[in-house]
PDB file of N, CA and C in Angstrom:
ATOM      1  N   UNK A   1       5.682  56.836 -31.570  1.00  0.00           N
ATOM      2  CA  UNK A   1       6.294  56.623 -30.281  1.00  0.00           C
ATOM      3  C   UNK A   1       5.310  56.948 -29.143  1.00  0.00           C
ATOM      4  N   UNK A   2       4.455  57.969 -29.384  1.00  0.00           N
ATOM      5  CA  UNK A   2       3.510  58.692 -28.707  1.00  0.00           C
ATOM      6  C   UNK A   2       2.272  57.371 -28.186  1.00  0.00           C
ATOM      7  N   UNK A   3       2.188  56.408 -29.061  1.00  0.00           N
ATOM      8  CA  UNK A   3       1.095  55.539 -29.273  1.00  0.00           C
ATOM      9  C   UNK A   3       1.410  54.890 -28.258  1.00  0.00           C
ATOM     10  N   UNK A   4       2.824  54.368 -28.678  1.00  0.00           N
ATOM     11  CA  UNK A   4       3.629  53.237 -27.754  1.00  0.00           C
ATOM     12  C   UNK A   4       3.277  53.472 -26.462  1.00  0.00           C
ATOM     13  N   UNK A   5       4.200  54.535 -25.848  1.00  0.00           N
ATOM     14  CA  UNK A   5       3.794  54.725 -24.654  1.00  0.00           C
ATOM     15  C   UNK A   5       2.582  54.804 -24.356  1.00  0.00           C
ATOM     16  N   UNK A   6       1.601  55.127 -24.808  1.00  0.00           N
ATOM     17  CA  UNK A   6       0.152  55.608 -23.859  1.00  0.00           C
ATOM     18  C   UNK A   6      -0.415  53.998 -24.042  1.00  0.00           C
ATOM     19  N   UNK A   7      -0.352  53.151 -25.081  1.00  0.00           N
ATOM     20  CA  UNK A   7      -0.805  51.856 -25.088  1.00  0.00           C
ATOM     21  C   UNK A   7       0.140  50.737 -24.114  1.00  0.00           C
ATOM     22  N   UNK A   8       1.140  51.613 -23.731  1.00  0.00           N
ATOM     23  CA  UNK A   8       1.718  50.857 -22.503  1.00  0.00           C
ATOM     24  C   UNK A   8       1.274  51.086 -21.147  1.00  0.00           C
ATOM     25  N   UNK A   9       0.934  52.400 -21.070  1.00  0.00           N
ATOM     26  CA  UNK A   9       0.599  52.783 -19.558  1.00  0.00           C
ATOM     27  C   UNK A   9      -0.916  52.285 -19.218  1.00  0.00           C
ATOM     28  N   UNK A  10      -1.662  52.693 -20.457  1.00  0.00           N
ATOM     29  CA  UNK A  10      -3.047  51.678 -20.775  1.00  0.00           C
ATOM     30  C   UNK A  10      -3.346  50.095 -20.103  1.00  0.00           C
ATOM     31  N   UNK A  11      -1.860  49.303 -20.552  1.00  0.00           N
ATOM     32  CA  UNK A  11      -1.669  48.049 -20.387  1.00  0.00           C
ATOM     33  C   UNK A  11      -1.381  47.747 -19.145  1.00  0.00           C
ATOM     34  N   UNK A  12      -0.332  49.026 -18.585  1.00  0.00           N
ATOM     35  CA  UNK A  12      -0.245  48.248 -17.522  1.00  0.00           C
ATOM     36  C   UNK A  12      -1.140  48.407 -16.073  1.00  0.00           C
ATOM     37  N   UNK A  13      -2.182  50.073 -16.391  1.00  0.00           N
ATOM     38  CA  UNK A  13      -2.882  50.169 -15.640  1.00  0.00           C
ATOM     39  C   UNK A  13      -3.620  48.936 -15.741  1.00  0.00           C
ATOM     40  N   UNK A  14      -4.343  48.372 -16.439  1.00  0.00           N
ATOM     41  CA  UNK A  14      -5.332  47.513 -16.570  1.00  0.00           C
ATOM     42  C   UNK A  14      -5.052  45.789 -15.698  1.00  0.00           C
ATOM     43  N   UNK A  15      -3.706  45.607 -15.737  1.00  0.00           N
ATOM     44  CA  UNK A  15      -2.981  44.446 -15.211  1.00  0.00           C
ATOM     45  C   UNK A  15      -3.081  45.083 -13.662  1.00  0.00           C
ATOM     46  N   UNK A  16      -2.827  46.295 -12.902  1.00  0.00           N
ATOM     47  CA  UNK A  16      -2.556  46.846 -11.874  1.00  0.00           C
ATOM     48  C   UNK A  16      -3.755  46.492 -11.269  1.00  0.00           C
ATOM     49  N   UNK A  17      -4.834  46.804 -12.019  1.00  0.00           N
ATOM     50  CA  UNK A  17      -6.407  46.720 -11.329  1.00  0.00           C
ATOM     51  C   UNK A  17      -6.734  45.535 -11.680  1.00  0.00           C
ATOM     52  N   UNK A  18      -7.034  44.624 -12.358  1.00  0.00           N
ATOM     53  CA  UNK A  18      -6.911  43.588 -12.594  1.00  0.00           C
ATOM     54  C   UNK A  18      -6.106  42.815 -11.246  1.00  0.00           C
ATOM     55  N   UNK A  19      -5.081  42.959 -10.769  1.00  0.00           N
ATOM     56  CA  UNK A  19      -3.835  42.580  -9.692  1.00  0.00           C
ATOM     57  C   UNK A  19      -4.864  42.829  -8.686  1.00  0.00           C
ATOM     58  N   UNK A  20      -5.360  44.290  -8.291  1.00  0.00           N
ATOM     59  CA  UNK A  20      -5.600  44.394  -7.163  1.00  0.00           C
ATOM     60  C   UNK A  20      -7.212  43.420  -6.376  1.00  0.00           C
ATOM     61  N   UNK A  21      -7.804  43.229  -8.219  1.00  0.00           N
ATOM     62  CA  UNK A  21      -9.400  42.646  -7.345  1.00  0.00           C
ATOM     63  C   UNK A  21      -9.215  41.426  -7.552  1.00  0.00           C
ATOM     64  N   UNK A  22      -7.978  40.501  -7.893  1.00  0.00           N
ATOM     65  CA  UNK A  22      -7.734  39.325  -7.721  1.00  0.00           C
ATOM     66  C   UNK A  22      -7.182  39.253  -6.415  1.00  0.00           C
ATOM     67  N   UNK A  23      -6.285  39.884  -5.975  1.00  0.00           N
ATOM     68  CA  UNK A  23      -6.032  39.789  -4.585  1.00  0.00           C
ATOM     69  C   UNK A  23      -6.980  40.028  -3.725  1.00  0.00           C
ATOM     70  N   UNK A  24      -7.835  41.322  -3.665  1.00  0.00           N
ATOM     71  CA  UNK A  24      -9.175  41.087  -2.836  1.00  0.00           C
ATOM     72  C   UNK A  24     -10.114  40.050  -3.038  1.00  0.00           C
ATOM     73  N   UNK A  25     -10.165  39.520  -4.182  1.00  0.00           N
ATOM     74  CA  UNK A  25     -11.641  38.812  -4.092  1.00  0.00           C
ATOM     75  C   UNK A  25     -10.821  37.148  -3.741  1.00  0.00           C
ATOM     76  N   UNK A  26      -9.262  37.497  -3.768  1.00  0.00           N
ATOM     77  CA  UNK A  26      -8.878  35.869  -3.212  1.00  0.00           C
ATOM     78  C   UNK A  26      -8.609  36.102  -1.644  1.00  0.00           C
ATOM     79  N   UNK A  27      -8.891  37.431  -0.594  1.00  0.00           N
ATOM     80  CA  UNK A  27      -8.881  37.825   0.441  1.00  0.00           C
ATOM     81  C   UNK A  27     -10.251  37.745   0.996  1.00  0.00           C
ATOM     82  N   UNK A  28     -11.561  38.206   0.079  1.00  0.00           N
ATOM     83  CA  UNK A  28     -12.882  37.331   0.297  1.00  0.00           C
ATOM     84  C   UNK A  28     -13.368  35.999   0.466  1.00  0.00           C
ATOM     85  N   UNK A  29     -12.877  35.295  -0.555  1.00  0.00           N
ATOM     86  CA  UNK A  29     -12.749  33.958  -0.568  1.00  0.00           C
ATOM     87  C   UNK A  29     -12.242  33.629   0.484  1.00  0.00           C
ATOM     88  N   UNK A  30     -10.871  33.398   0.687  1.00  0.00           N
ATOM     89  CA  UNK A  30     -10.306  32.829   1.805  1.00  0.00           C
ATOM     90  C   UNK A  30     -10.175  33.305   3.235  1.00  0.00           C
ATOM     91  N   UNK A  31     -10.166  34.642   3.705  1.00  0.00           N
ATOM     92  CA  UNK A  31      -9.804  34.793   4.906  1.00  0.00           C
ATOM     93  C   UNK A  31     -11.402  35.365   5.462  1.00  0.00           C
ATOM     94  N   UNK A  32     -12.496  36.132   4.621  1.00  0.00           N
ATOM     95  CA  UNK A  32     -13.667  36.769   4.619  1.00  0.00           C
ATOM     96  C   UNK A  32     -14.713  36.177   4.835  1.00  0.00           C
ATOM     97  N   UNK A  33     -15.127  35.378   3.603  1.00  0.00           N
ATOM     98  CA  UNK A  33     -16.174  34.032   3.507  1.00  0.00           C
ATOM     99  C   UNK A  33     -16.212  33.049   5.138  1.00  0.00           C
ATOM    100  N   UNK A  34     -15.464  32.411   5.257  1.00  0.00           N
ATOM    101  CA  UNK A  34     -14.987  31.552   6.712  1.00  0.00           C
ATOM    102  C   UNK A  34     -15.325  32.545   7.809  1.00  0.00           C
ATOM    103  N   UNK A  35     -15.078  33.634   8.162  1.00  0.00           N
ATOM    104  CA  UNK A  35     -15.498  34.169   9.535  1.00  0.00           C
ATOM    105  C   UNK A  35     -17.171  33.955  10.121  1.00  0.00           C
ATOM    106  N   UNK A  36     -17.740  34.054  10.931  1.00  0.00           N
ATOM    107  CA  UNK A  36     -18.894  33.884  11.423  1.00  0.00           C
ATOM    108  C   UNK A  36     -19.252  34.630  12.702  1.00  0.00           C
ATOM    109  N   UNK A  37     -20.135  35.836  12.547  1.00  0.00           N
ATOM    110  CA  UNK A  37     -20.118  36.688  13.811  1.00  0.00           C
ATOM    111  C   UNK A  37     -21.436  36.665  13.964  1.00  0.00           C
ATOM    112  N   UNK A  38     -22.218  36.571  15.432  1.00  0.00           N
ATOM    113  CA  UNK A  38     -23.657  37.300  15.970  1.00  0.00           C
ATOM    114  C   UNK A  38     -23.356  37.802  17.221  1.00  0.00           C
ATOM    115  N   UNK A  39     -23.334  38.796  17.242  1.00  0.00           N
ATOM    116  CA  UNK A  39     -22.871  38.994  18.861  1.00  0.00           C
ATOM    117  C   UNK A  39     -23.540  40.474  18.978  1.00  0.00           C
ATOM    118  N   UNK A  40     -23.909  41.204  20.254  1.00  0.00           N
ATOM    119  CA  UNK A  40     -24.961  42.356  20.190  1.00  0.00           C
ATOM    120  C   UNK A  40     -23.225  42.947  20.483  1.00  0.00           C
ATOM    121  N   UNK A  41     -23.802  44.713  20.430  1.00  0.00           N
ATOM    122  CA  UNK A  41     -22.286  45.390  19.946  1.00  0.00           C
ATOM    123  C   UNK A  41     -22.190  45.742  22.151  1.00  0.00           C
ATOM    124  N   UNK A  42     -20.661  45.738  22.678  1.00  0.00           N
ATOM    125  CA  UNK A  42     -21.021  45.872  23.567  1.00  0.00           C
ATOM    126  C   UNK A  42     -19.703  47.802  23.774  1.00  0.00           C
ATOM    127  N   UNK A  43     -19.499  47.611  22.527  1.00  0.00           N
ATOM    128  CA  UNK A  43     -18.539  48.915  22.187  1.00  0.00           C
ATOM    129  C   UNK A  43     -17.896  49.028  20.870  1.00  0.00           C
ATOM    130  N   UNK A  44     -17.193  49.963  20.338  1.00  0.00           N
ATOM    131  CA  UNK A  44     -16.477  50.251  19.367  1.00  0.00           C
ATOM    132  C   UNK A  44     -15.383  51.075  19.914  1.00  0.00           C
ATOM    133  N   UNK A  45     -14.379  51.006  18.649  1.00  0.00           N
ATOM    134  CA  UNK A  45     -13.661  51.791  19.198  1.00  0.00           C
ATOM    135  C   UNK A  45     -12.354  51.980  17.300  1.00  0.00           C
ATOM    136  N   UNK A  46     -11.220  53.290  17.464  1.00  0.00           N
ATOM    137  CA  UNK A  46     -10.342  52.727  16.603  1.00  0.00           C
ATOM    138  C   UNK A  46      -8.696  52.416  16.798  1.00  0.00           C
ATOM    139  N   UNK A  47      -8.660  51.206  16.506  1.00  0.00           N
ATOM    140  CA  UNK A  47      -7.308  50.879  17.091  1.00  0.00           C
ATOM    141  C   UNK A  47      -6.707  51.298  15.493  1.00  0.00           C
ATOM    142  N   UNK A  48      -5.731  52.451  16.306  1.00  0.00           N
ATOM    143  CA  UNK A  48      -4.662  52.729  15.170  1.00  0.00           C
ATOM    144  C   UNK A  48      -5.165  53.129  13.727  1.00  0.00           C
ATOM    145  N   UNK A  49      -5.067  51.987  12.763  1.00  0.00           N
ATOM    146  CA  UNK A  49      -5.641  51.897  12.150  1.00  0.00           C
ATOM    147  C   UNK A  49      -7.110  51.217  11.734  1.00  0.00           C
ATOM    148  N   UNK A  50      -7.473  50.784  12.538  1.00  0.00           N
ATOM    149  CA  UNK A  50      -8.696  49.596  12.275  1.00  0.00           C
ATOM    150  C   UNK A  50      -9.763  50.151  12.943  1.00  0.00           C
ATOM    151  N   UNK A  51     -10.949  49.961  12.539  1.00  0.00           N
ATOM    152  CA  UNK A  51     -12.417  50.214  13.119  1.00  0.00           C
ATOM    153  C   UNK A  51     -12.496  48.962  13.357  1.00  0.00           C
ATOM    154  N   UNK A  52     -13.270  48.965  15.067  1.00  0.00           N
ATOM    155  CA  UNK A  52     -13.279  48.051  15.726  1.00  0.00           C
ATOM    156  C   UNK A  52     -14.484  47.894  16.413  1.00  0.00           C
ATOM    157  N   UNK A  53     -15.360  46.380  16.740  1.00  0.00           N
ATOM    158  CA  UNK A  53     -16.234  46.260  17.370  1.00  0.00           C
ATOM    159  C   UNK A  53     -15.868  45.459  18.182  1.00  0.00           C
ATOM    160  N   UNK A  54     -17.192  45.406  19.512  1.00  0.00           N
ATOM    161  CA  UNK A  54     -16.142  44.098  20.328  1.00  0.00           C
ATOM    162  C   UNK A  54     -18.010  44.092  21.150  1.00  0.00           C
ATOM    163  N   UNK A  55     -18.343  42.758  21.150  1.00  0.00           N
ATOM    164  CA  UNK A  55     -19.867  42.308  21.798  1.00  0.00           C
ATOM    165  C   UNK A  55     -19.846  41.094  22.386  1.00  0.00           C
ATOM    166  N   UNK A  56     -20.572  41.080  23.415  1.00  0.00           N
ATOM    167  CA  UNK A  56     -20.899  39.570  23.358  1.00  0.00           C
ATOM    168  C   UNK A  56     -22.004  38.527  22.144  1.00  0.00           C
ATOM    169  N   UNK A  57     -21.625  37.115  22.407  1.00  0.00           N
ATOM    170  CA  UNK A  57     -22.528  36.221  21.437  1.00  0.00           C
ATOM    171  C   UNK A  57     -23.708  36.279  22.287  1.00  0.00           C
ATOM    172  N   UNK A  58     -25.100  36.527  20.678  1.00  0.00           N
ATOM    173  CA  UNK A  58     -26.357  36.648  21.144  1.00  0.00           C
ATOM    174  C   UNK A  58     -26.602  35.677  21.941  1.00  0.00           C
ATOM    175  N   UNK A  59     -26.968  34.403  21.911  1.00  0.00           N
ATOM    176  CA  UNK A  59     -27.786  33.256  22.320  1.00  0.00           C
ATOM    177  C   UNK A  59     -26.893  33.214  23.960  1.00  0.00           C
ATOM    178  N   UNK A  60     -26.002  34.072  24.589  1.00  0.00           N
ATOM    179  CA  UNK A  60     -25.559  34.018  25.557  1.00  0.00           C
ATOM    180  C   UNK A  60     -25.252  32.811  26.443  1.00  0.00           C
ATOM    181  N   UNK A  61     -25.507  31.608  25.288  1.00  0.00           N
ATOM    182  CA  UNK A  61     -24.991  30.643  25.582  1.00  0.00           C
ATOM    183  C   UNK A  61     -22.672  30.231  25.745  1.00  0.00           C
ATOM    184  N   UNK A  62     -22.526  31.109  25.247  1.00  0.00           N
ATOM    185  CA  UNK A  62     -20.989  31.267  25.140  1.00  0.00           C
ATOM    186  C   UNK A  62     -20.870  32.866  25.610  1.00  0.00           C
ATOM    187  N   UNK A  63     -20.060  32.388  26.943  1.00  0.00           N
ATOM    188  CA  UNK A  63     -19.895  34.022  27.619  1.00  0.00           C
ATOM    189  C   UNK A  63     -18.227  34.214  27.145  1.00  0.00           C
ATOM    190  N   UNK A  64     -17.842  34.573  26.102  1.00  0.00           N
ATOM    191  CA  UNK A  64     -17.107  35.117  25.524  1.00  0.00           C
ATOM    192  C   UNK A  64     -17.476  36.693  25.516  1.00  0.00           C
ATOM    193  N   UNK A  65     -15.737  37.588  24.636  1.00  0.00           N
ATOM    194  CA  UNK A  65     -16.494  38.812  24.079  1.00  0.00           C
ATOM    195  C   UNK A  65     -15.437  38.694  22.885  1.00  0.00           C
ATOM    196  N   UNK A  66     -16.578  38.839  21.718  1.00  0.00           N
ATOM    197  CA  UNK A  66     -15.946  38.595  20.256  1.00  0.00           C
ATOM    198  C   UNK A  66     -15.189  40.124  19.940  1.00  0.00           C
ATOM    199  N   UNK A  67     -14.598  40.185  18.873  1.00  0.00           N
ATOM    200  CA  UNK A  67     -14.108  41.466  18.219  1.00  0.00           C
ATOM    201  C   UNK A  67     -13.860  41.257  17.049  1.00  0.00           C
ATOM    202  N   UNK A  68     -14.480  41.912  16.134  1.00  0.00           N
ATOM    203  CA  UNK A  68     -14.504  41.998  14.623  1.00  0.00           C
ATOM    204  C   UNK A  68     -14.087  43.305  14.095  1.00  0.00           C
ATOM    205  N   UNK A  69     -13.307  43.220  12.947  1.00  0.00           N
ATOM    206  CA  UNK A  69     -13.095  44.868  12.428  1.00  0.00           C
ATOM    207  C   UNK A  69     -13.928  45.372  11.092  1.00  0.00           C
ATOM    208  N   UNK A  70     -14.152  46.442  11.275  1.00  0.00           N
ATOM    209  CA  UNK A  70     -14.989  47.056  10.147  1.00  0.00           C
ATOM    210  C   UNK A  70     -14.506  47.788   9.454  1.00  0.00           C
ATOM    211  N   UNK A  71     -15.379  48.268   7.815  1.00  0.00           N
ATOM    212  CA  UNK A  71     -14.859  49.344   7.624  1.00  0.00           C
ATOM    213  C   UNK A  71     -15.242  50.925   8.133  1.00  0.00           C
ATOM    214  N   UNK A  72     -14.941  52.013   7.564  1.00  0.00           N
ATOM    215  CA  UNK A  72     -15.434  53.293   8.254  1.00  0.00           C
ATOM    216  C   UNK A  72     -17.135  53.227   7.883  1.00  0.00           C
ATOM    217  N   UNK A  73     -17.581  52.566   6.686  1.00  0.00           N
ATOM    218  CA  UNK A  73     -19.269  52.861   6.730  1.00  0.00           C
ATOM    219  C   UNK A  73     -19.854  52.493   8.228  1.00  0.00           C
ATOM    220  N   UNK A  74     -19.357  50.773   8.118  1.00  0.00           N
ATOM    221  CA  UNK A  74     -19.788  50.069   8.968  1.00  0.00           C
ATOM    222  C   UNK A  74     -20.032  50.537  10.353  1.00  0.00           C
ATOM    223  N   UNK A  75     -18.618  51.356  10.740  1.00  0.00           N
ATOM    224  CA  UNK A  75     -18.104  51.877  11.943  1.00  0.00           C
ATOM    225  C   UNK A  75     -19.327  52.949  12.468  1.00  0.00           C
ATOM    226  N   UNK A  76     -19.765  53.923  11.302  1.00  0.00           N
ATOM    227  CA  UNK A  76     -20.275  54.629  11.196  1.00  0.00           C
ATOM    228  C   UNK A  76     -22.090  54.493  11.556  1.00  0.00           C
ATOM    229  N   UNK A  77     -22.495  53.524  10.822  1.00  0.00           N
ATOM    230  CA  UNK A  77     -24.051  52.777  11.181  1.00  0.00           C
ATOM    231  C   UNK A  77     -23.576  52.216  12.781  1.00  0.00           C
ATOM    232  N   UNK A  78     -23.081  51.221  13.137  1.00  0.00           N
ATOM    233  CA  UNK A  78     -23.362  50.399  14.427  1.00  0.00           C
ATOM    234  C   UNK A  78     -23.032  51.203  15.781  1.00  0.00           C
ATOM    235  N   UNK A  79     -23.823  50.510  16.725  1.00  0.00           N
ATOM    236  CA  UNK A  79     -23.909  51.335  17.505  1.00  0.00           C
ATOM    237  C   UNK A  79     -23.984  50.460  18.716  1.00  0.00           C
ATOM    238  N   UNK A  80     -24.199  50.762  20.218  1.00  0.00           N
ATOM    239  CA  UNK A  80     -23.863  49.824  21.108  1.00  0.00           C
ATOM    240  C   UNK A  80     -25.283  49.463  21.464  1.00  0.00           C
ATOM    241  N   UNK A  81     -25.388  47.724  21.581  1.00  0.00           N
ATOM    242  CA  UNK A  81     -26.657  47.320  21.455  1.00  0.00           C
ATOM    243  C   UNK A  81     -27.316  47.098  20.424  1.00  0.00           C
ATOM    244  N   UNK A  82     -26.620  47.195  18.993  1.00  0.00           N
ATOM    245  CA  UNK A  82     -27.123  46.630  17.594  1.00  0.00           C
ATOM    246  C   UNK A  82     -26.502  45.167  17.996  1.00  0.00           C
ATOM    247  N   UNK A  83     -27.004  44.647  16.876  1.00  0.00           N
ATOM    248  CA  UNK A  83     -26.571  43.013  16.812  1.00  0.00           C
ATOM    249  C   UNK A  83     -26.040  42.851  15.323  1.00  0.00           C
ATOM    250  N   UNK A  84     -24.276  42.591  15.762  1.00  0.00           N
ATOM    251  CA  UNK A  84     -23.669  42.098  14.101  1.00  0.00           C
ATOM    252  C   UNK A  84     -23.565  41.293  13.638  1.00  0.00           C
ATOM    253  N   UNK A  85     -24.220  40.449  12.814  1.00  0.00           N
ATOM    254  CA  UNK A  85     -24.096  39.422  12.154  1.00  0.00           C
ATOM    255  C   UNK A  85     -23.550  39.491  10.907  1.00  0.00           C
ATOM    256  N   UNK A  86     -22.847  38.471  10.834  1.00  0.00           N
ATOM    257  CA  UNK A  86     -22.358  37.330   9.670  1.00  0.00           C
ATOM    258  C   UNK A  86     -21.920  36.068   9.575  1.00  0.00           C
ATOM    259  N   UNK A  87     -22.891  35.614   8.690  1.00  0.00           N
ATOM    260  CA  UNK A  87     -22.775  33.874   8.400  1.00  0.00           C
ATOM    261  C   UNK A  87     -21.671  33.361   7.675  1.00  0.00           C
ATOM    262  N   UNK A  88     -21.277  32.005   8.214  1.00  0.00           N
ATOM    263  CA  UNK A  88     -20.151  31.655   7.878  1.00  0.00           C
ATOM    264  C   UNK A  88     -20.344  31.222   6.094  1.00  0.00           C
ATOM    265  N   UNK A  89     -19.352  31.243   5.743  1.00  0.00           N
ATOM    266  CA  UNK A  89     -19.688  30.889   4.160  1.00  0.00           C
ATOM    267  C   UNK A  89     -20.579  32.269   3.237  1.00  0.00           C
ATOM    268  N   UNK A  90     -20.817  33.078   3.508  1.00  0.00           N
ATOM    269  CA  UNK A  90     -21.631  34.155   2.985  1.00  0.00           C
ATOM    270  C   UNK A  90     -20.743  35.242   3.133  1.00  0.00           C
ATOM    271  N   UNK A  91     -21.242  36.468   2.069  1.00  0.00           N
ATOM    272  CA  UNK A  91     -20.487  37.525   2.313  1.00  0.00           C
ATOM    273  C   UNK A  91     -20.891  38.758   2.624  1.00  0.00           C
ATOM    274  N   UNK A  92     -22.463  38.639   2.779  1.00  0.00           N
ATOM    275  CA  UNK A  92     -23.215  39.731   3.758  1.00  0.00           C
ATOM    276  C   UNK A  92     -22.949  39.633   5.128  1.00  0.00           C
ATOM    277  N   UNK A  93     -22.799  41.160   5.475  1.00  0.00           N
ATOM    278  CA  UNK A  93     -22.789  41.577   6.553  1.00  0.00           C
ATOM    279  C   UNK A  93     -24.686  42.277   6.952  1.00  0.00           C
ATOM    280  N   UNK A  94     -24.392  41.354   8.816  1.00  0.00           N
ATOM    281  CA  UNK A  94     -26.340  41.824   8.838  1.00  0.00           C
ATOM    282  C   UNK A  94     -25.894  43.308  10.066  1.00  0.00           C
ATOM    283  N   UNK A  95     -26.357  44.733  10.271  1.00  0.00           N
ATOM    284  CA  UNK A  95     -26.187  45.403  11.498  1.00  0.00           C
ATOM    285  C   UNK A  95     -27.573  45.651  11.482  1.00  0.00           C
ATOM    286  N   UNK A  96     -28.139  44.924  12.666  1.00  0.00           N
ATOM    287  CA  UNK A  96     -29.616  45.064  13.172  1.00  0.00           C
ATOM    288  C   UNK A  96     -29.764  46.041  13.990  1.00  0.00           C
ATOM    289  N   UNK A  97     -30.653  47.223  13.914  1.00  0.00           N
ATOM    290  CA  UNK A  97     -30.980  47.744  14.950  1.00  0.00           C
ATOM    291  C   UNK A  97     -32.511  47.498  15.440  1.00  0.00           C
ATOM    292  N   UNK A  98     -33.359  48.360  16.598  1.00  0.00           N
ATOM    293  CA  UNK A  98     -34.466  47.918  16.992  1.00  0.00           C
ATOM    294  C   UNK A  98     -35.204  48.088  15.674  1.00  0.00           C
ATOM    295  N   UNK A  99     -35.323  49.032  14.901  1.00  0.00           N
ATOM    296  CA  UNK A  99     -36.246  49.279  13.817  1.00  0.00           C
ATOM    297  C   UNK A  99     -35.870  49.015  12.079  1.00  0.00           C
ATOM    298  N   UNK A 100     -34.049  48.981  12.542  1.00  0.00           N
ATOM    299  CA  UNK A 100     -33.833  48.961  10.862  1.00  0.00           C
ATOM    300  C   UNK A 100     -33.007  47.298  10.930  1.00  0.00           C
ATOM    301  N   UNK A 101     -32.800  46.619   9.777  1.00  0.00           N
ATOM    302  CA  UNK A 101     -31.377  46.083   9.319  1.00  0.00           C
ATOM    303  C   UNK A 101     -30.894  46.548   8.319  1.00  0.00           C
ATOM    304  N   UNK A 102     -29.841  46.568   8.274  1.00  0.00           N
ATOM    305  CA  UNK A 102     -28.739  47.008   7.251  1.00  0.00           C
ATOM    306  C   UNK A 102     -28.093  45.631   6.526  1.00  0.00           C
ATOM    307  N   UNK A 103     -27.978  45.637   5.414  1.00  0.00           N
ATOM    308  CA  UNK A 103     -27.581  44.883   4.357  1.00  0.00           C
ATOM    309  C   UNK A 103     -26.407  44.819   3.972  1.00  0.00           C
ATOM    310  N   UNK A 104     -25.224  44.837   4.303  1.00  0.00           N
ATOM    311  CA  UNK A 104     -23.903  45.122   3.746  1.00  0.00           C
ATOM    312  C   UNK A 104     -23.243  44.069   2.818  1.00  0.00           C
ATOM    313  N   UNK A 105     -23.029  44.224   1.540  1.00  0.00           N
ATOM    314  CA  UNK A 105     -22.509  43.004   1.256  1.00  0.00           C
ATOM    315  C   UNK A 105     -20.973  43.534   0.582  1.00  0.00           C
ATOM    316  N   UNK A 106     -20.337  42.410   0.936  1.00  0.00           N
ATOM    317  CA  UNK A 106     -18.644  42.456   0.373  1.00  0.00           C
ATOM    318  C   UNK A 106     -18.573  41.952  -0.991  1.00  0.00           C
ATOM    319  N   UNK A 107     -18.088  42.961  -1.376  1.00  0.00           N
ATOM    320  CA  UNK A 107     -17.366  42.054  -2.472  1.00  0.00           C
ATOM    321  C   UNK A 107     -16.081  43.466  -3.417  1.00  0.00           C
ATOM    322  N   UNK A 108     -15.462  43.531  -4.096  1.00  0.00           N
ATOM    323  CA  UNK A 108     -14.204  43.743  -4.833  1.00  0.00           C
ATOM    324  C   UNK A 108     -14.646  44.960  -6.026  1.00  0.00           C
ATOM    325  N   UNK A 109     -14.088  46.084  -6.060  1.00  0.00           N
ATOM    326  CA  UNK A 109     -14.280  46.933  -6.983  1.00  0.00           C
ATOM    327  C   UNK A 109     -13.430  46.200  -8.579  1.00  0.00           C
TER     328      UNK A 109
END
C-alpha cells in the first residue's frame, strides 16, 4: 500500500512540473518571443507586483516612452541610461552598459 501511494505522489509530482514548463515555455513562445524592445532606460520602478522599466527608443527616431517588465535579476543589473534590448523573434535579453553587456536568456526550468 506504502508503494502505491509514494508511486502516486511520484506521478503526480512529475505531471505538476511537467504542467508547469509547458505552460511557460507555451508563455515564451507566444506572448515572449514576439515582443521587441531597444530603448535607453529612462527609470525603473516596482509596480505592486512587477519590476518595471520605462525608456525612450534608441534611434530617437520614435519619441515615444516604452515600458517593459522584468524580473528581480534584471531589475537588479539595469540602471538609468543602460540600453534594453530585445529582438523580436529571439529570447535573449541584451542590458548594455558603457563597459559591460549582459546576456540574459529566457527560457523554462
Amino acid at each position: 500500500m506504502r508503494k502505491i501511494k509514494y508511486s502516486l505522489g511520484i506521478v503526480s509530482l512529475v505531471l505538476f512540473v511537467y504542467s508547469c514548463t509547458n505552460v511557460c515555455q507555451e508563455w515564451l513562445e507566444k506572448q515572449f518571443r514576439p515582443l521587441e524592445y531597444n530603448m535607453v532606460v529612462t527609470g525603473k520602478y516596482i509596480d505592486v507586483k512587477f519590476y518595471k522599466a520605462i525608456g525612450r527608443e534608441v534611434s530617437g527616431k520614435i519619441d515615444t516612452t516604452e515600458e517593459c517588465v522584468l524580473n528581480e535579476d534584471e531589475y537588479k543589473i539595469i540602471e538609468i541610461g543602460d540600453t534594453f534590448r530585445k529582438e523580436k523573434g529571439k529570447l535573449d535579453i541584451y542590458i548594455i552598459k558603457k563597459d559591460t553587456t549582459y546576456v540574459i536568456p529566457s527560457f523554462c526550468n
